[in-house]
Protein backbone atom coordinates (compact mmCIF):
# COMPACT_ATOMS: atom_id res chain seq x y z
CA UNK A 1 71.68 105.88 48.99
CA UNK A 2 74.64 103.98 48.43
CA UNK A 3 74.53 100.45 49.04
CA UNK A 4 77.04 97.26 48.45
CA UNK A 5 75.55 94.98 45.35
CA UNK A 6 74.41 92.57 47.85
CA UNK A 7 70.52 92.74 48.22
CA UNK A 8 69.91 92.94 51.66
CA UNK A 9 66.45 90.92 53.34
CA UNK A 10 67.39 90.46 56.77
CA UNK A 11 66.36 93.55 58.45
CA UNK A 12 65.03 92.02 61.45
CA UNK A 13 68.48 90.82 62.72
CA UNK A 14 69.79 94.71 62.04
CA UNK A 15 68.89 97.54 59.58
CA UNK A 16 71.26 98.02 56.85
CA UNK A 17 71.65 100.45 55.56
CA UNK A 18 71.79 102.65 58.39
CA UNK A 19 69.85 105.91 57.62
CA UNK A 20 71.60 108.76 56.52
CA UNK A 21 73.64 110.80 58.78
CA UNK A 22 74.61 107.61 60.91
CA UNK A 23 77.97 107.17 59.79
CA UNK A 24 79.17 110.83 59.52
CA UNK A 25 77.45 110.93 63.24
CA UNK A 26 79.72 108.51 64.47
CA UNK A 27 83.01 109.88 62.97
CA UNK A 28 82.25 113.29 63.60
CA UNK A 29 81.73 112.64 67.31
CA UNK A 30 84.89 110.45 67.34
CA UNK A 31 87.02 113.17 65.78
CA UNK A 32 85.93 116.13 67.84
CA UNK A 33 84.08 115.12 70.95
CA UNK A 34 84.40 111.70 72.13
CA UNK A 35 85.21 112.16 75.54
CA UNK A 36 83.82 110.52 78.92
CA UNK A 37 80.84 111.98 79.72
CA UNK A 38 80.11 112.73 84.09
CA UNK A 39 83.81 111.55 84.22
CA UNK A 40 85.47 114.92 84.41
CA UNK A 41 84.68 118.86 84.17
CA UNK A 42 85.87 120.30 81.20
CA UNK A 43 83.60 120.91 78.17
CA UNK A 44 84.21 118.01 75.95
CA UNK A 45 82.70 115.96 78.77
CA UNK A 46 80.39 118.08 79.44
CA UNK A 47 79.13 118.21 75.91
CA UNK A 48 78.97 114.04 75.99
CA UNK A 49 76.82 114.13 78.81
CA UNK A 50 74.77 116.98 77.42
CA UNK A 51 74.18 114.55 73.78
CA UNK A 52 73.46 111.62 76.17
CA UNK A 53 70.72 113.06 77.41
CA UNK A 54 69.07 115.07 74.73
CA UNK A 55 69.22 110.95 73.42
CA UNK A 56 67.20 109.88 76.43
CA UNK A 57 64.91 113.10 76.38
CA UNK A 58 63.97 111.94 72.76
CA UNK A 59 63.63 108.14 73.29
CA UNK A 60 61.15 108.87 76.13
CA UNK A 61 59.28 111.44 73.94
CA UNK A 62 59.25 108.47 70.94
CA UNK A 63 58.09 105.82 73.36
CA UNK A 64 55.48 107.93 75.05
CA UNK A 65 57.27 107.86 78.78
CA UNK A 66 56.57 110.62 81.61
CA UNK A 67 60.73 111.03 82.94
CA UNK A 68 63.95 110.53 80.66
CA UNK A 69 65.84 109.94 83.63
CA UNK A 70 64.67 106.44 83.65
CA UNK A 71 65.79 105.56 79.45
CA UNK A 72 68.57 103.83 80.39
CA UNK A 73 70.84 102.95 77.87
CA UNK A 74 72.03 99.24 77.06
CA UNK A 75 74.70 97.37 74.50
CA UNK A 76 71.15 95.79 73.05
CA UNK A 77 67.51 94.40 73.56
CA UNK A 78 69.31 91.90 75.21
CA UNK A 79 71.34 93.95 77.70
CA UNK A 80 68.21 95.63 78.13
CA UNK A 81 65.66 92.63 78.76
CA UNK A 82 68.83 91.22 81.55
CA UNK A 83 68.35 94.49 83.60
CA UNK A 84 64.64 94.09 83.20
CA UNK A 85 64.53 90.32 84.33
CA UNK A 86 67.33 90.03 86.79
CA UNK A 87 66.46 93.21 88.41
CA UNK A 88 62.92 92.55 89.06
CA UNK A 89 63.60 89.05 89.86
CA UNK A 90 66.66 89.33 91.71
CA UNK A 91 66.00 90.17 95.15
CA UNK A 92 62.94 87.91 94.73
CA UNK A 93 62.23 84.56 97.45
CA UNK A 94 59.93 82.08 98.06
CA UNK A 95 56.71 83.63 99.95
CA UNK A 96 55.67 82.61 103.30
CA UNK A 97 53.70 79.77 102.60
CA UNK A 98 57.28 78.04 99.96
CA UNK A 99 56.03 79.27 96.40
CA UNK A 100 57.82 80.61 94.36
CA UNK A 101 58.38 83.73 92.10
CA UNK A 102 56.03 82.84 89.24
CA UNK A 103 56.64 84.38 85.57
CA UNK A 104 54.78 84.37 82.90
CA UNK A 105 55.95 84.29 78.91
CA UNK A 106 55.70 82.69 75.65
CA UNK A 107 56.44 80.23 73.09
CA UNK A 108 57.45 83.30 70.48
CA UNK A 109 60.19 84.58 73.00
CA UNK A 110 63.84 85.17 71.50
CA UNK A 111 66.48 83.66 73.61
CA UNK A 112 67.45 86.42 75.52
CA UNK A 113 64.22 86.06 77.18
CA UNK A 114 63.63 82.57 77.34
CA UNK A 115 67.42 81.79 78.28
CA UNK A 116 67.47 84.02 81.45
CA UNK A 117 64.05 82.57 82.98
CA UNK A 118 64.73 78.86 81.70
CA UNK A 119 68.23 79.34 83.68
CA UNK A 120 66.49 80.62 86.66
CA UNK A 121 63.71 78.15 86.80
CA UNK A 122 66.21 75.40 86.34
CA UNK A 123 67.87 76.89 89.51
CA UNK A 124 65.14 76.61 91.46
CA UNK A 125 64.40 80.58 91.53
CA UNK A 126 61.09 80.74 89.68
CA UNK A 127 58.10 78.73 88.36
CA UNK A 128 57.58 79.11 84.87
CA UNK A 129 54.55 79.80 82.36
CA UNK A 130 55.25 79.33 78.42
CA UNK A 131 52.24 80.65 76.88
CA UNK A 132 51.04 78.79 73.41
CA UNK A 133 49.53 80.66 70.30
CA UNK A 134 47.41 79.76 67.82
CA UNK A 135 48.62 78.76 64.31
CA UNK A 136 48.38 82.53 62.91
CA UNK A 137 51.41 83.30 65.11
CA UNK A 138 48.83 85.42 68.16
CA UNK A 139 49.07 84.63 71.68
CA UNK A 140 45.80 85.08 73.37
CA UNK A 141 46.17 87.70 76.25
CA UNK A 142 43.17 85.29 77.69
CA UNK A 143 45.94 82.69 78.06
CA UNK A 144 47.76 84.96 80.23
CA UNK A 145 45.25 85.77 82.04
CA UNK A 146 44.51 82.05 83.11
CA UNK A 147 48.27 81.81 84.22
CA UNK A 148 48.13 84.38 85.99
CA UNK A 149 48.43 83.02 90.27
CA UNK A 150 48.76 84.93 93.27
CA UNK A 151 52.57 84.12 92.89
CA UNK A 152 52.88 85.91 89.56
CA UNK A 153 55.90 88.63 89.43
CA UNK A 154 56.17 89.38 86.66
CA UNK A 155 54.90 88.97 82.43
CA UNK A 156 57.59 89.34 80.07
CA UNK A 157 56.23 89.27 76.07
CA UNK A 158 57.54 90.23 72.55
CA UNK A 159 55.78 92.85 71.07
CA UNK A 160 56.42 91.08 67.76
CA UNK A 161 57.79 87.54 67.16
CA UNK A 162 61.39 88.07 65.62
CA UNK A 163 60.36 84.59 63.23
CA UNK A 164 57.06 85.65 62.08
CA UNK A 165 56.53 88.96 62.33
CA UNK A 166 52.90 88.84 63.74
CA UNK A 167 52.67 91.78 66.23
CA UNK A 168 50.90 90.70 69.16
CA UNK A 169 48.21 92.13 71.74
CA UNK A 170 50.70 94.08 73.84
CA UNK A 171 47.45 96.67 75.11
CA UNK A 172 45.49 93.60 76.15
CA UNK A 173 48.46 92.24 78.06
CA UNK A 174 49.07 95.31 79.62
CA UNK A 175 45.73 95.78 80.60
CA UNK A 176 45.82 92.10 82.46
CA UNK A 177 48.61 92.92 84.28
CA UNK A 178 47.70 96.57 85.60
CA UNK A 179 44.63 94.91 86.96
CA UNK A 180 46.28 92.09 88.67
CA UNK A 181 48.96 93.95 90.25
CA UNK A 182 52.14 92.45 88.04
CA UNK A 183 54.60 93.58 85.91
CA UNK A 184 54.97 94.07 82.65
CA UNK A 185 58.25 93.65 80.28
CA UNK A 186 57.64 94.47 76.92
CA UNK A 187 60.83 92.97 74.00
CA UNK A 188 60.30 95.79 71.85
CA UNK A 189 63.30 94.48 69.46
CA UNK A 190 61.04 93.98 66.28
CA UNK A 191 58.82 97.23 67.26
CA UNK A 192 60.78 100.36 67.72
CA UNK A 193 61.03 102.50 64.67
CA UNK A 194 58.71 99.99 63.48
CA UNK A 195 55.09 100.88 64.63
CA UNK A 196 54.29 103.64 66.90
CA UNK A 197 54.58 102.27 70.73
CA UNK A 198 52.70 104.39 74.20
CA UNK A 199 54.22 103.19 77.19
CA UNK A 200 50.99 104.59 78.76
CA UNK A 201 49.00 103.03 76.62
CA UNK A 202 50.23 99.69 76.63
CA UNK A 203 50.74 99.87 80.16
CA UNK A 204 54.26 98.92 79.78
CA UNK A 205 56.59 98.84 83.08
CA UNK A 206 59.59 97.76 81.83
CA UNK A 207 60.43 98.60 77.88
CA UNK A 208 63.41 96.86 76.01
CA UNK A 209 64.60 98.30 72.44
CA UNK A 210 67.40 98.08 70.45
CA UNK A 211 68.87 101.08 68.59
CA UNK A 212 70.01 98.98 65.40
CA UNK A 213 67.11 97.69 64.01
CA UNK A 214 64.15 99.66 63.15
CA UNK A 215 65.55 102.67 65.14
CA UNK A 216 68.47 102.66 62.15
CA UNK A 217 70.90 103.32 64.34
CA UNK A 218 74.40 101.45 64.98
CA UNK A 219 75.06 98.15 66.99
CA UNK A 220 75.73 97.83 70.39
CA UNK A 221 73.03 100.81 71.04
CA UNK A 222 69.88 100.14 72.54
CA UNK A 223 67.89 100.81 75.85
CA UNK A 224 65.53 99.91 78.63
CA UNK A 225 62.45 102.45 79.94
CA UNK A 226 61.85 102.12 83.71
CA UNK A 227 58.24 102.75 84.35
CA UNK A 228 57.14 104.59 87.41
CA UNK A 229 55.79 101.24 89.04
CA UNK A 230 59.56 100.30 89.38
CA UNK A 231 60.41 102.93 91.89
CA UNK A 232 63.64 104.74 92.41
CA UNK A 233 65.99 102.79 94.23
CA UNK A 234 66.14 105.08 96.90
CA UNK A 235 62.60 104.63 97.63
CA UNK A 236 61.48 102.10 100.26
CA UNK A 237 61.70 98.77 98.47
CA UNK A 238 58.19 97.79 99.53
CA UNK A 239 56.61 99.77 96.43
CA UNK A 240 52.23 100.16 96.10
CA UNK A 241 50.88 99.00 92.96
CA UNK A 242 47.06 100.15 91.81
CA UNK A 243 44.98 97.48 91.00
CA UNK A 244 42.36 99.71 88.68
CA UNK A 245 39.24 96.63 88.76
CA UNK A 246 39.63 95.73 92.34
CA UNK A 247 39.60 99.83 93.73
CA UNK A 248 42.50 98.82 96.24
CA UNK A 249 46.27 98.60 96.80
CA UNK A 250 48.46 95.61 96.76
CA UNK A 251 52.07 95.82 97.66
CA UNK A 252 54.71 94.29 96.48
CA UNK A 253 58.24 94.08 96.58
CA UNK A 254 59.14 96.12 92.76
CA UNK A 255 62.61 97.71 93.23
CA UNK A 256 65.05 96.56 90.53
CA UNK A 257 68.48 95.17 91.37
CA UNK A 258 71.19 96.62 89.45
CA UNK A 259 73.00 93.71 87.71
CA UNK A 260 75.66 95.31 86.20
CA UNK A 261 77.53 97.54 89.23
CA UNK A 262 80.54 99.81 88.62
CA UNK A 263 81.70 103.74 87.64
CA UNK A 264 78.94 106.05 86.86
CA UNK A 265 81.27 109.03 87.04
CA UNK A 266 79.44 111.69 88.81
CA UNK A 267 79.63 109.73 92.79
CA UNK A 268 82.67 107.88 93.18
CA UNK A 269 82.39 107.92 97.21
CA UNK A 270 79.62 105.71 97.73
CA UNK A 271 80.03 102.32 98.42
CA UNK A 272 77.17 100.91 96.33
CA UNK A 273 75.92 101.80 93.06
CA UNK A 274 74.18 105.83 92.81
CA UNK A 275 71.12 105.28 94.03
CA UNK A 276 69.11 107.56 91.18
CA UNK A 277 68.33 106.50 87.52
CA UNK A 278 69.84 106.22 84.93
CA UNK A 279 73.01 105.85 86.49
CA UNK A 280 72.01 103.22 89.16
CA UNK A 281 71.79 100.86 86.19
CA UNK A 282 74.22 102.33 83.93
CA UNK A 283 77.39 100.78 85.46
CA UNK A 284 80.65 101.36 83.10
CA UNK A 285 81.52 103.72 80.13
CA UNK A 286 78.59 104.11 78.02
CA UNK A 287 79.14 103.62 74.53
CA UNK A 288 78.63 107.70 73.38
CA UNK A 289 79.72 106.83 70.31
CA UNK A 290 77.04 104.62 69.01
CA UNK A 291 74.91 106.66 70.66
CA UNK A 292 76.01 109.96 68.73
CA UNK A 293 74.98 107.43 65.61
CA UNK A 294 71.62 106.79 66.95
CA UNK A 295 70.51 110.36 67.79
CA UNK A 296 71.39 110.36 63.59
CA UNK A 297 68.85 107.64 63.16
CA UNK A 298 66.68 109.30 65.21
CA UNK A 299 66.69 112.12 63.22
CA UNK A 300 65.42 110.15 60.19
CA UNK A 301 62.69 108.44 62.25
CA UNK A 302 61.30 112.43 63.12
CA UNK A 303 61.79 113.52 59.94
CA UNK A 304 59.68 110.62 57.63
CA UNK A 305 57.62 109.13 60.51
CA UNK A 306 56.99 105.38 61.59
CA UNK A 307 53.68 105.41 59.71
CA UNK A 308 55.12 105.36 56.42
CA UNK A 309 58.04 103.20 56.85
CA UNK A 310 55.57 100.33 58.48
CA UNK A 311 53.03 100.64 55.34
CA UNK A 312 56.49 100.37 52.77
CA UNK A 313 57.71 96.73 54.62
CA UNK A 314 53.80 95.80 55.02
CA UNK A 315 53.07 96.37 51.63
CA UNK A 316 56.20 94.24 50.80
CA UNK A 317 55.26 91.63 53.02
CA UNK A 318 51.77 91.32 51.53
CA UNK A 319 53.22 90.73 48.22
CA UNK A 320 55.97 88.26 49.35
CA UNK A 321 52.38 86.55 51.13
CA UNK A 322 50.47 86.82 48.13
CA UNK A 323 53.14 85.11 45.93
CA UNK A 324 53.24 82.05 48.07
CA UNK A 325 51.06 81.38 50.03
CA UNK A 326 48.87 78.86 47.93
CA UNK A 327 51.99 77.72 46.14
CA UNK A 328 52.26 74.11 47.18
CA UNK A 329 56.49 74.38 46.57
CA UNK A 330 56.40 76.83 49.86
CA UNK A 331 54.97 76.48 53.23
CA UNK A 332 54.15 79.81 55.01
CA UNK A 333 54.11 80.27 58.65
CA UNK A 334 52.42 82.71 60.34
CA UNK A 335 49.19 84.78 59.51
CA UNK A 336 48.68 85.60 55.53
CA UNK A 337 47.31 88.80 56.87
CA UNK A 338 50.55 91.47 56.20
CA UNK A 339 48.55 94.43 58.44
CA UNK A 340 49.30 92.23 61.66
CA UNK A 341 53.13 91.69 60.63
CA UNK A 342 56.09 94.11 61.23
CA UNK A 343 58.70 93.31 58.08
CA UNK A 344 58.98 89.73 58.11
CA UNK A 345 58.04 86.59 56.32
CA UNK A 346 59.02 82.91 57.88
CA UNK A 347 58.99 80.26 55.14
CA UNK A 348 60.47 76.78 53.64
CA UNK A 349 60.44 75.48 50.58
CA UNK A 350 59.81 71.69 49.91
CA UNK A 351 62.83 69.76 49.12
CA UNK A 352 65.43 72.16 50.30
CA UNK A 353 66.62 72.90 54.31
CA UNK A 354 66.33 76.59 54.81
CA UNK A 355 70.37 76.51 55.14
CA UNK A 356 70.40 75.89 51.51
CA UNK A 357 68.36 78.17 50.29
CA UNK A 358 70.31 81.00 52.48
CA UNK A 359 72.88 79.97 50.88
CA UNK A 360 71.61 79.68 47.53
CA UNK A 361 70.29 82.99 47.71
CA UNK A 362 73.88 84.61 48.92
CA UNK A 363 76.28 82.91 46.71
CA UNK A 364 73.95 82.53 43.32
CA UNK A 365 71.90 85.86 43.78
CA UNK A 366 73.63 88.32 46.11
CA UNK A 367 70.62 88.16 48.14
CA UNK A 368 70.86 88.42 51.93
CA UNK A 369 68.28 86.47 54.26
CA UNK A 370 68.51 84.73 57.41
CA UNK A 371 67.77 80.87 57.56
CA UNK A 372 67.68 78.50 60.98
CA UNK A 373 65.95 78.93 64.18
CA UNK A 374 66.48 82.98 64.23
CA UNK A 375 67.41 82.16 68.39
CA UNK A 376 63.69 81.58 68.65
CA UNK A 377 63.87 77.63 69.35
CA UNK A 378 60.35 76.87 70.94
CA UNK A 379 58.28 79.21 68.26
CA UNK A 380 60.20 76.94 65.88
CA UNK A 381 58.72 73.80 67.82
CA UNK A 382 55.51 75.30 68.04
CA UNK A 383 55.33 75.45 64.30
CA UNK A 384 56.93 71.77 63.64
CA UNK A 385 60.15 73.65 61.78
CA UNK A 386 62.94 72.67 64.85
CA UNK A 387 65.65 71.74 64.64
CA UNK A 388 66.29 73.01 60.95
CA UNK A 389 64.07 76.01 61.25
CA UNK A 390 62.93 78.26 58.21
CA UNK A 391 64.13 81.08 55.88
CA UNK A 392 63.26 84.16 57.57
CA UNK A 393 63.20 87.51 54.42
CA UNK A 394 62.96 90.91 56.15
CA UNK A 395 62.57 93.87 54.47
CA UNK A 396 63.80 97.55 55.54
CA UNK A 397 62.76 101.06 54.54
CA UNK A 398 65.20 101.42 52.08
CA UNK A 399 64.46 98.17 50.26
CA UNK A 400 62.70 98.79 46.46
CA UNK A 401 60.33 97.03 44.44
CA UNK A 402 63.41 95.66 42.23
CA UNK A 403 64.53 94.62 45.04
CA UNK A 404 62.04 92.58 45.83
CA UNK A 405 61.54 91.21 42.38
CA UNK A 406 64.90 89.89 42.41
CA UNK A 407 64.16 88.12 45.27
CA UNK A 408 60.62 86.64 44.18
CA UNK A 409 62.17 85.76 41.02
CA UNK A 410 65.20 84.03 42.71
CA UNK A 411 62.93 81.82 45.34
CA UNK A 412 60.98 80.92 42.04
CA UNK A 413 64.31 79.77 40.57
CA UNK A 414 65.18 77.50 43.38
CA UNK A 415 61.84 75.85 43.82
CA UNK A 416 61.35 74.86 40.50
């Protein structure tokens, strides 16, 4: 594969390279079929619509969901997790007796989550629980549970911590919140493409991905499932929820809002936004073509398999762990065990801000890595690296061992 001489570590922020086929996807679909799919009749439209869905139809299939009507696609995880959040929460008000929505997350949340609910909790819209975890990078889905009041909406988690790596308990947490009646929003931004993820088994509600990370597809891609607890819009907006332990119903109030409202191409009479997924949160022109890309990363994902690509940036993690770990010039954060890690490695060295070394690295080595706070503030004061944060190294699937002796041999350099 043909790469730039720059040695690229920071995977976890976006893949590079892309997989094969990405690029010529994208060009190919520009030059010959990029029209406006459900906006008019004729057959190049037609055929956009027709590659949006097969997208969807695979998605679902990769993440284990039961309808690809509700993959919606989204510019990002971020995009995503603001449907997610704002929908559920949206149409939310205090209950009869003054409390308050009540939400649930944690201290390894990237902005995009934390930024929303610290915003609405500010505003007086929700309470708000920030989870802790223990000093292996784990939140413990018993914490959760605790939180957990008769005000709770809604739990929204990473399925990996974008600084650390360290995947976390998603089944457990899933589990928790089927039994207590309350949602459950999954940031899958570390995890898809990454390690295989069930909807159904992780009892997932509400699923947020991005197509440019592990997913190797292009930026400004990315998507939100809609489980079947989040009825369709048209549906009463009183929605039942089973409650598996306690053998009963509870109801609750589980339609999502739209947040983004506009054309959806196929009902322009309507006064409000179609009332049927995906379109109901689909407002807008949907970016085809980085979706044409994606279906190309896609097709690298089906044809090598998660499985192997996980072991290749575990096994590369493990080594980066073993290396220095008990070397007293580095301080590791995070669990030293590289099977409970997608690819990433959160470290500083002593004497140098992580800034430095980033730089260091780029300028002196050609090595690419991401230093600072990695939009994760509170892990970062959780771990006593805020405000300056840590060097963050994140290997791909296409990264090789030479690779990654460079880079060992380059942070050996700069420590001394």
């Amino acid at each position: 594969m043909d790469k730039t001489t720059v040695i690229y570590f920071d995977n976890a922020a976006t893949s590079f390279p892309k997989a094969p086929g990405v690029a010529g996807a994208i060009t190919t679909f520009l030059a010959e079929s990029a029209a406006n799919p459900g906006r008019s009749g004729h057959r190049m439209a037609v055929a956009a619509e027709r590659m949006l869905d097969d997208v969807r139809l695979r998605l679902t299939r990769l993440f284990d969901g039961d309808d690809h009507h509700r993959m919606v696609f989204a510019m990002n995880t971020t995009d995503a997790l603001n449907m997610a959040i704002k929908g559920v929460l949206g149409d939310e008000r205090p209950s009869a007796g003054g409390r308050l929505p009540h939400v649930i997350t944690t201290v390894l949340e990237h902005n995009s989550v934390s930024r929303q609910l610290e915003a609405m909790r500010e505003d007086g819209q929700i309470e708000l629980t920030r989870v802790t975890c223990d000093d292996e990078g784990f939140v413990d889905p018993g914490d959760i549970k605790r939180a957990i009041t008769p005000a709770t909406k809604l739990i929204v988690m990473t399925h990996a911590s974008n600084v650390l790596g360290t995947i976390q308990d998603a089944a457990a947490v899933g589990r928790i919140a089927r039994e207590h009646g309350v949602l459950f929003c999954l940031d899958a931004a570390q995890t898809a493409g990454a390690i295989p993820i069930s909807i159904t088994e992780l009892n997932v509600d509400l699923l947020a991905f991005p197509g440019h990370k592990s997913l190797l597809g292009p930026t400004g891609t990315g998507g939100l499932y809609v489980g079947s607890r989040c009825p369709e819009p048209a549906e009463a907006v009183a929605a039942t929820i089973e409650v598996g332990h306690q053998d009963k119903m509870i109801t609750r109030k589980s339609r999502l809002r739209a947040w983004r409202e506009g054309g959806t191409g196929g009902d322009s009479s309507t006064t409000r936004q179609p009332t049927l997924y995906p379109y109901y949160l689909e407002g807008g022109t949907p970016n085809t073509v980085g979706i044409a890309g994606l279906a190309a990363g896609l097709d690298y994902i089906e044809k090598h398999g998660i499985a192997g690509t996980l072991a290749h940036e575990q096994a590369m993690v493990k080594t980066i762990i073993d290396r220095i770990a008990d070397d007293k010039r580095f301080t590791l954060y995070g669990t030293r065990d590289a099977s409970r890690r997608v690819g990433a490695v959160a470290f500083n060295i002593a004497g140098y801000e992580p800034s430095d070394v980033g730089s260091i690295l780029d300028t002196s080595f050609d090595i690419a890595a991401r230093p600072g706070l990695h939009c994760s503030p509170y892990c970062h004061k959780r771990f006593g690296t805020h405000p300056s944060g840590a060097l963050r190294v994140s290997p791909g699937p296409f990264n090789t061992a030479e690779e990654l002796d460079a880079l060992l041999d380059a942070l050996n350099q700069i420590a001394g």
